[in-house]
Every structure is written in structure tokens, then in C-alpha cells.
C-alpha atoms as a PDB file:
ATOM      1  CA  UNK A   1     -15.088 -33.924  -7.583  1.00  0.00           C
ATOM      2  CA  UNK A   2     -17.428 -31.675  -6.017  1.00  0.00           C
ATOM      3  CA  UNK A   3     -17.312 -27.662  -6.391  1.00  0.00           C
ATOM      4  CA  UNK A   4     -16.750 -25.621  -3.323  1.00  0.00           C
ATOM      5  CA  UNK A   5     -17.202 -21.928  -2.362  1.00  0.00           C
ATOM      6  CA  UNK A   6     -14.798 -19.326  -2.782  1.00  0.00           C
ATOM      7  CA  UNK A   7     -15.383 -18.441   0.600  1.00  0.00           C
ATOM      8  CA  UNK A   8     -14.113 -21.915   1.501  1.00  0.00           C
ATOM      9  CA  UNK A   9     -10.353 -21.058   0.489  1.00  0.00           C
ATOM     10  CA  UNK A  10      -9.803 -17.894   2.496  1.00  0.00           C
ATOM     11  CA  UNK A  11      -6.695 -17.167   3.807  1.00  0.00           C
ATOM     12  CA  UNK A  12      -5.653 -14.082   6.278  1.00  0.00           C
ATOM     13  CA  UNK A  13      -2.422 -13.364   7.329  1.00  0.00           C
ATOM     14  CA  UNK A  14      -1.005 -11.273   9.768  1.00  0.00           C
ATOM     15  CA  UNK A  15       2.959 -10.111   9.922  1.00  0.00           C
ATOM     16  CA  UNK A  16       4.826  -7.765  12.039  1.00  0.00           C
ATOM     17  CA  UNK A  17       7.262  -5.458   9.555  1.00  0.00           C
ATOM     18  CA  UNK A  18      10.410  -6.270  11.822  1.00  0.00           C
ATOM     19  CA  UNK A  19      14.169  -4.612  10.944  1.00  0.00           C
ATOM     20  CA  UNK A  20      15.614  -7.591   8.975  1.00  0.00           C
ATOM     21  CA  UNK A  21      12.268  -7.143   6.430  1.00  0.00           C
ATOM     22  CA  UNK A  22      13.135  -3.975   5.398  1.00  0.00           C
ATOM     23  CA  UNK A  23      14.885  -2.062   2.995  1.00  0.00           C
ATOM     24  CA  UNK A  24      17.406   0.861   3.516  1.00  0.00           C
ATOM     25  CA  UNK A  25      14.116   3.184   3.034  1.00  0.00           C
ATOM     26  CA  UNK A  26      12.519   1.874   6.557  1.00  0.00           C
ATOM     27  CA  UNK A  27      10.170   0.138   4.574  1.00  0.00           C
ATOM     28  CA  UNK A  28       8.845  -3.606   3.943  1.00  0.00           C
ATOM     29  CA  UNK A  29      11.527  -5.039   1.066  1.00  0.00           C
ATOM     30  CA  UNK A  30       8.452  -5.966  -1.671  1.00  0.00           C
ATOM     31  CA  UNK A  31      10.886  -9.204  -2.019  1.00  0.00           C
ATOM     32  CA  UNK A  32       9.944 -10.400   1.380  1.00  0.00           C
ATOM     33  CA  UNK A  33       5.874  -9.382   1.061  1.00  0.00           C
ATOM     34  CA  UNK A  34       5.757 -11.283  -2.477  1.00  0.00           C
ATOM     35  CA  UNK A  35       6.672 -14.450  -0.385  1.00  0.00           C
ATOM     36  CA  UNK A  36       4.385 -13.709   2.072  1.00  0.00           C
ATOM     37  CA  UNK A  37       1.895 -13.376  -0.613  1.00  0.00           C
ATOM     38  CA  UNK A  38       3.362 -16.369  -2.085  1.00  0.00           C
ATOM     39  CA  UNK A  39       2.317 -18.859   0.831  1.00  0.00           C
ATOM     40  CA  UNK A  40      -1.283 -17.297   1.711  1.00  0.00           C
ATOM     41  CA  UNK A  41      -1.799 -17.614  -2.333  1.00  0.00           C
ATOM     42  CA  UNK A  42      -0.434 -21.468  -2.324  1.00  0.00           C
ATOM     43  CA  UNK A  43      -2.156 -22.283   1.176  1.00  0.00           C
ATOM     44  CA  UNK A  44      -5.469 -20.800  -0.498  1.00  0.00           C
ATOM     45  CA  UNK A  45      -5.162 -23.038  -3.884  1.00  0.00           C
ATOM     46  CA  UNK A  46      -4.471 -26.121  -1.502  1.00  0.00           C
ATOM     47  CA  UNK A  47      -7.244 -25.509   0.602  1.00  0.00           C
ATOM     48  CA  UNK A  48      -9.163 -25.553  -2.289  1.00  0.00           C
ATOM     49  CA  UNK A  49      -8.325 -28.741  -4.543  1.00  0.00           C
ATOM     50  CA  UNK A  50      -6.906 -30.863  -1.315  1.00  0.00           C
ATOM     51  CA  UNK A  51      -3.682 -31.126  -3.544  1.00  0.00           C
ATOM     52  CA  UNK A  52      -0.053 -29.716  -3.436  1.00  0.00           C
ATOM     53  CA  UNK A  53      -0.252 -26.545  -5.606  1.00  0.00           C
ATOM     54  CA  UNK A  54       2.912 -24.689  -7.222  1.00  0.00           C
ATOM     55  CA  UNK A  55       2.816 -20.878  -8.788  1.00  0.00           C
ATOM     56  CA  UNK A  56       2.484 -21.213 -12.400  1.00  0.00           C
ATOM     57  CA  UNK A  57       2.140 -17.166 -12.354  1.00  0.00           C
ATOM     58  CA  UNK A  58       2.770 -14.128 -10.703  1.00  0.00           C
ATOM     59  CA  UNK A  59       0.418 -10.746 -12.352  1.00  0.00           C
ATOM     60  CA  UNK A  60       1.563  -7.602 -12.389  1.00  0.00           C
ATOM     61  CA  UNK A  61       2.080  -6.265  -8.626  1.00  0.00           C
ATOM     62  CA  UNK A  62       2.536  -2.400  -8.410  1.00  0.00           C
ATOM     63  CA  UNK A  63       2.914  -1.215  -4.600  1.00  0.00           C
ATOM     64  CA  UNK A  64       0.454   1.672  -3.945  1.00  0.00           C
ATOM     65  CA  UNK A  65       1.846   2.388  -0.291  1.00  0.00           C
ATOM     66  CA  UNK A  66       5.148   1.624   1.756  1.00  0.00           C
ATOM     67  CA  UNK A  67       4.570  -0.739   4.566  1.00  0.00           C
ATOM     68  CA  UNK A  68       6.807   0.976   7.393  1.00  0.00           C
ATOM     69  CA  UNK A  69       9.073  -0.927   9.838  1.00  0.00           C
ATOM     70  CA  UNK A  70       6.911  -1.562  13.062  1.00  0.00           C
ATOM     71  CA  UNK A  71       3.613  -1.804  10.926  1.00  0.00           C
ATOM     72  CA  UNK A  72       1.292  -4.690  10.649  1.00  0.00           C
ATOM     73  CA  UNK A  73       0.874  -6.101   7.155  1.00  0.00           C
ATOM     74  CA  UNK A  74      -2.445  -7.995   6.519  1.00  0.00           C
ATOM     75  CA  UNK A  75      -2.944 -10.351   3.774  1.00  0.00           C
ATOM     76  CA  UNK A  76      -5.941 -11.692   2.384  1.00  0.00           C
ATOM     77  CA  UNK A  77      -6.423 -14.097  -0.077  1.00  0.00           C
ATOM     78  CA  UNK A  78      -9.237 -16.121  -1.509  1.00  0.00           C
ATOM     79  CA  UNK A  79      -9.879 -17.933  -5.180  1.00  0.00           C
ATOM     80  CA  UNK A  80     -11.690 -16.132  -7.710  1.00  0.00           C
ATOM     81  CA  UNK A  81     -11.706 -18.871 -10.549  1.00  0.00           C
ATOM     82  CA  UNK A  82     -11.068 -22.735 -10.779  1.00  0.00           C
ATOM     83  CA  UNK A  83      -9.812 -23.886 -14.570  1.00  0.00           C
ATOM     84  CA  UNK A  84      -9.298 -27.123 -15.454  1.00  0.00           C
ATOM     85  CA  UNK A  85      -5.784 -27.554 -13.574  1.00  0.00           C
ATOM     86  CA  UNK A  86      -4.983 -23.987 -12.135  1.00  0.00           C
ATOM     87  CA  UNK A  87      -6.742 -21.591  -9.840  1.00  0.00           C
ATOM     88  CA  UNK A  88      -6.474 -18.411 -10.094  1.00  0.00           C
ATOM     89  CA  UNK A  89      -6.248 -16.887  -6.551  1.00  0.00           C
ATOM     90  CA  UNK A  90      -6.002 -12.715  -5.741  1.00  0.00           C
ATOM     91  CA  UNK A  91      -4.050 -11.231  -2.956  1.00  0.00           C
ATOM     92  CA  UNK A  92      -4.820  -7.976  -1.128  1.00  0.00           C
ATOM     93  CA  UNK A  93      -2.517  -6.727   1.174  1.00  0.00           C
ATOM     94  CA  UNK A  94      -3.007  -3.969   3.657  1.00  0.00           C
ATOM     95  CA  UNK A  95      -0.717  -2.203   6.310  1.00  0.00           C
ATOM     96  CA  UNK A  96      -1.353  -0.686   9.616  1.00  0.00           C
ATOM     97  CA  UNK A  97      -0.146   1.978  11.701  1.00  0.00           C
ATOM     98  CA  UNK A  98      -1.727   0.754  15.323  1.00  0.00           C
ATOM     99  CA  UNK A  99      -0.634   3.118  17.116  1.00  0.00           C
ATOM    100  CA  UNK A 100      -2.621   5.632  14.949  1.00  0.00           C
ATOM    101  CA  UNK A 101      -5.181   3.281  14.039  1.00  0.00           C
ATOM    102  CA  UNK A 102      -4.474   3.918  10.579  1.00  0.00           C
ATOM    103  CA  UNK A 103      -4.994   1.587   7.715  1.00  0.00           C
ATOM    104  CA  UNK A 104      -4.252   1.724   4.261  1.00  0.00           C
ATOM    105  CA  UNK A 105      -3.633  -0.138   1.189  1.00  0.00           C
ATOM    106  CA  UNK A 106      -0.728  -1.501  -0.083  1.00  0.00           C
ATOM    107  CA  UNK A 107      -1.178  -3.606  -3.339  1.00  0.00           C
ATOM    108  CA  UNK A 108      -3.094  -6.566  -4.895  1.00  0.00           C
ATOM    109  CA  UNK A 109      -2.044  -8.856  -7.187  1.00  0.00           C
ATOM    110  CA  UNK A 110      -3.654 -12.133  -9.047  1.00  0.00           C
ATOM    111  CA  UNK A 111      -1.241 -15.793  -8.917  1.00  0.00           C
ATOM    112  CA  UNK A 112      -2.294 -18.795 -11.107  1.00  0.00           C
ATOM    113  CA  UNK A 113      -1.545 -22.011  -9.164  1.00  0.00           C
ATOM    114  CA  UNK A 114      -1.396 -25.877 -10.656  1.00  0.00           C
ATOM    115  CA  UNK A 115      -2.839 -28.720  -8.884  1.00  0.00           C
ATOM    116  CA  UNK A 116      -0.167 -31.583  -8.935  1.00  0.00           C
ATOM    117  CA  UNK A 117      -1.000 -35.247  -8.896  1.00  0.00           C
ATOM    118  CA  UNK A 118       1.405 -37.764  -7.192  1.00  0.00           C
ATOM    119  CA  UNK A 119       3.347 -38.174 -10.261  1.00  0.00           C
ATOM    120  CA  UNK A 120       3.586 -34.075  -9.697  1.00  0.00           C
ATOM    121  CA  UNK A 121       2.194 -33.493 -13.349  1.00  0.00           C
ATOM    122  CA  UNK A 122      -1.123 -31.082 -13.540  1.00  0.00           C
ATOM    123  CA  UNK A 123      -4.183 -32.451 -11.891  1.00  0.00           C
ATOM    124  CA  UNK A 124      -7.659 -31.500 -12.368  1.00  0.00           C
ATOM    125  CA  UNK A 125      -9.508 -29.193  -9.457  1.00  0.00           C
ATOM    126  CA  UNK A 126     -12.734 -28.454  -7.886  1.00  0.00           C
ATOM    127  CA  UNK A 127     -15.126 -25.665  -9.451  1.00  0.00           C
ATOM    128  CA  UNK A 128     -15.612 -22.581  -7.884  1.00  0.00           C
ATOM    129  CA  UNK A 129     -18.842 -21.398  -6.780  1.00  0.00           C
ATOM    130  CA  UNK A 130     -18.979 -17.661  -6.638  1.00  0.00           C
ATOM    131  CA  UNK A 131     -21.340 -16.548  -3.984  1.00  0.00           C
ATOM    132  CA  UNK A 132     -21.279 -12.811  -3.055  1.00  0.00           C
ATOM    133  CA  UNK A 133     -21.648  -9.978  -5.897  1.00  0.00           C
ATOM    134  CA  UNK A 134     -18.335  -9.218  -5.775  1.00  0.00           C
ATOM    135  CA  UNK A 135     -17.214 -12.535  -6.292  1.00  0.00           C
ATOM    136  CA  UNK A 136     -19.161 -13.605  -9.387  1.00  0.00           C
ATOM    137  CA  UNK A 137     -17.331  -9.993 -10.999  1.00  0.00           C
ATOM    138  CA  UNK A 138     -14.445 -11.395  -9.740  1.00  0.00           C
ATOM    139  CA  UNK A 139     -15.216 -14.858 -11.536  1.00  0.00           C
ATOM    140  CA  UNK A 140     -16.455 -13.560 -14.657  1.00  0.00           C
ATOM    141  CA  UNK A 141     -13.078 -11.311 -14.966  1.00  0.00           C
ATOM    142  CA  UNK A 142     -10.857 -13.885 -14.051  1.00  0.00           C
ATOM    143  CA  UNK A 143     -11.521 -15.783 -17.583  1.00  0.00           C
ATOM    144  CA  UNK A 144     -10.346 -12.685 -19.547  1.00  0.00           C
ATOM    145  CA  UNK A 145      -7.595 -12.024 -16.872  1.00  0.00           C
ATOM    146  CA  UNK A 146      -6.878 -15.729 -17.931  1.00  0.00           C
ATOM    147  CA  UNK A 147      -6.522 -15.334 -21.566  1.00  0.00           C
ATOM    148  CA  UNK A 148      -4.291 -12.320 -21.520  1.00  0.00           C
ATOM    149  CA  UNK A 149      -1.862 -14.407 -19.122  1.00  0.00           C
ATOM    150  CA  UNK A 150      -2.068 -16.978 -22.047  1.00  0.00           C
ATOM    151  CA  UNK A 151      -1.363 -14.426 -24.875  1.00  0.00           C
ATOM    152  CA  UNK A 152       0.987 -12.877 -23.255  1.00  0.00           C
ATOM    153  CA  UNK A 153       2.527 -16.480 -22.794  1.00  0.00           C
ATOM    154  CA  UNK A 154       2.383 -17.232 -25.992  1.00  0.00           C
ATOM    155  CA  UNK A 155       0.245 -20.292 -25.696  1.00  0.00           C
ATOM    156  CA  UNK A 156      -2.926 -18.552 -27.119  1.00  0.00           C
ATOM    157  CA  UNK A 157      -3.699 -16.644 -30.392  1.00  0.00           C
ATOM    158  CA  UNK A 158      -4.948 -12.872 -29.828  1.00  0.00           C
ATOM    159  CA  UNK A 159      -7.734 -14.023 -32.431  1.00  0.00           C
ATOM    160  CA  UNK A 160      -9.042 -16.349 -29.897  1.00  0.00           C
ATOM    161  CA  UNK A 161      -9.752 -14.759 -26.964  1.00  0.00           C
ATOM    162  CA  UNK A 162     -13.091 -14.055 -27.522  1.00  0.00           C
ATOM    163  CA  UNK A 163     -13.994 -12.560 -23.774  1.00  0.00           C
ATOM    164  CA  UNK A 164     -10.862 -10.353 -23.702  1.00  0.00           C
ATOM    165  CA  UNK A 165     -11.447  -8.869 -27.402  1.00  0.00           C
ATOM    166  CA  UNK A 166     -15.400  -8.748 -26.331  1.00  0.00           C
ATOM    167  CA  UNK A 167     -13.890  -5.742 -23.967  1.00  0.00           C
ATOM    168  CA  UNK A 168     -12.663  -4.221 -27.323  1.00  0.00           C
ATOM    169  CA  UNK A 169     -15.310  -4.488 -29.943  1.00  0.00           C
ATOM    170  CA  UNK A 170     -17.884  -1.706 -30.084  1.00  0.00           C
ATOM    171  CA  UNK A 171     -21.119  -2.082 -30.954  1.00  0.00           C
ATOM    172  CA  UNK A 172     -22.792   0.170 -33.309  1.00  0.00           C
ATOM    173  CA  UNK A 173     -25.354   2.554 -31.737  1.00  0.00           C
ATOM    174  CA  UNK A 174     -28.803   2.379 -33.310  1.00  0.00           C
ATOM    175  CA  UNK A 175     -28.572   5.526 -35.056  1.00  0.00           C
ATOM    176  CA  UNK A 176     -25.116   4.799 -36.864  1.00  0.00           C
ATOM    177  CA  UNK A 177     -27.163   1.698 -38.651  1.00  0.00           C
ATOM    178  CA  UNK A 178     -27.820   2.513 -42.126  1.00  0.00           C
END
């Protein structure tokens, strides 16, 4: 299996905030722009192993900005890690006010996505290949991003998630040795 780019599974989606999307508010119902996100995240993961993909995760998504009816929501996604059978894949999401060429940010969230074989049973994936500065961060975070999705799963032990508690553990300063 050879690795690919993260570049490779970019996804960008455009969609009109139309009257049946919203809520009472005017706004976009975050129902409707979590499926949204939901299909650019899966088409992104597919792109990537070649395989049918299906959410295995959905991190926390807190909505910074209302996406008004009439507004153009923009959606891009791309992988930031490849595990052994699930991809981790963010999601940024913009709106825009064209007619006041305004654009601003609404959220961003992180889905894990499984590979499925034929049998539809976890299959292995590609590895990424960060490229761009941003990406390797992205890559590098991912694995601790990873392991508090586990703990918090309950299918890893706190104790052993060495790069998340490596966030935690200070280091003593030279002049605190004695």
C-alpha cells in the first residue's frame, strides 16, 4: 500500500444556507452543517484509502459564528493522520456574507473514519505524508488528539498515553536540580 499526501484527500464544499436549513433564529440548524461536514469528512477518508469509510467519531464541535439564511457556507476538509484502520480527518467551515464580501469563521471539528473491507470489518489504510508546516503540526497532534479519543473511550489506560501526558509533565529547570 503506498502512502499518499494529505494534500491528495482535499475536499471543498460549497452550500447555499436556504430557508428549510435553518432554525427559528434565521440561522444554519448545526444539525444540517454536521452532515454536511459529515460527507466532505467521509468523501476525504475515501479519497484517501480507495475504500468505503464510516464515522467511528465525531470531536467536540463548538460553533464560533451563526451561518445566516442566504449565506454561503464553505467547507474544507483534508486528513491530518492515517492509523492503522482509521483516519483522522479535520473540518473547517466558514460562512459568507457576499453581498458584503464578508467572511468569517464558523467552527472546526476533527472525525475519525474506519476503512471497511468487503466483509465491512476494519481494513488497513495508506500513510499520510505531511507536506506543508502546518500539516506535519497537524500530524504530530493528531496522535495525542488520538489517545484522548481512546481514553475517553475507555479503550486506553491514562498511564499509557505517553504523547498526551508528555503535554503534562514538567521538566525541571536547571537551577531547581540539586
Amino acid at each position: 500500500m503506498e502512502a499518499k499526501k494529505a494534500a491528495e484527500s482535499l475536499v471543498v464544499m460549497n452550500e447555499l444556507v436556504l430557508p428549510n436549513d435553518t432554525n427559528t433564529f434565521g440561522n444554519l440548524m448545526g444539525g444540517r452543517l454536521m452532515y454536511w461536514m459529515d460527507i466532505g469528512a467521509a468523501m476525504a477518508a475515501g479519497k484517501h484509502c480507495n475504500k468505503p469509510c464510516m464515522t467511528a467519531s465525531v470531536d467536540n464541535i463548538s460553533f464560533k459564528n451563526p451561518i445566516k439564511l442566504g449565506n454561503i457556507v464553505h467547507i474544507e476538509v483534508k486528513l491530518t493522520r492515517a492509523f492503522n484502520t482509521s483516519m483522522e480527518v479535520r473540518i473547517q467551515v466558514w460562512g459568507e456574507d457576499s453581498l458584503h464580501k464578508h467572511r468569517y469563521e464558523s467552527n472546526e471539528a476533527y472525525f475519525t473514519f474506519v476503512a471497511l473491507d468487503e466483509h465491512n470489518r476494519p481494513s488497513p489504510v495508506p500513510e499520510l505524508i505531511p507536506e506543508t508546516e502546518e500539516e506535519k503540526e497537524q500530524y504530530k497532534a493528531a496522535l495525542r488528539r488520538r489517545q484522548l479519543r481512546l481514553i475517553l473511550g475507555g479503550k486506553m489506560a491514562p498511564d499509557d498515553a505517553t504523547e498526551l501526558k508528555a503535554l503534562f509533565v514538567r521538566t525541571k529547570a536547571p537551577h531547581q536540580e540539586a
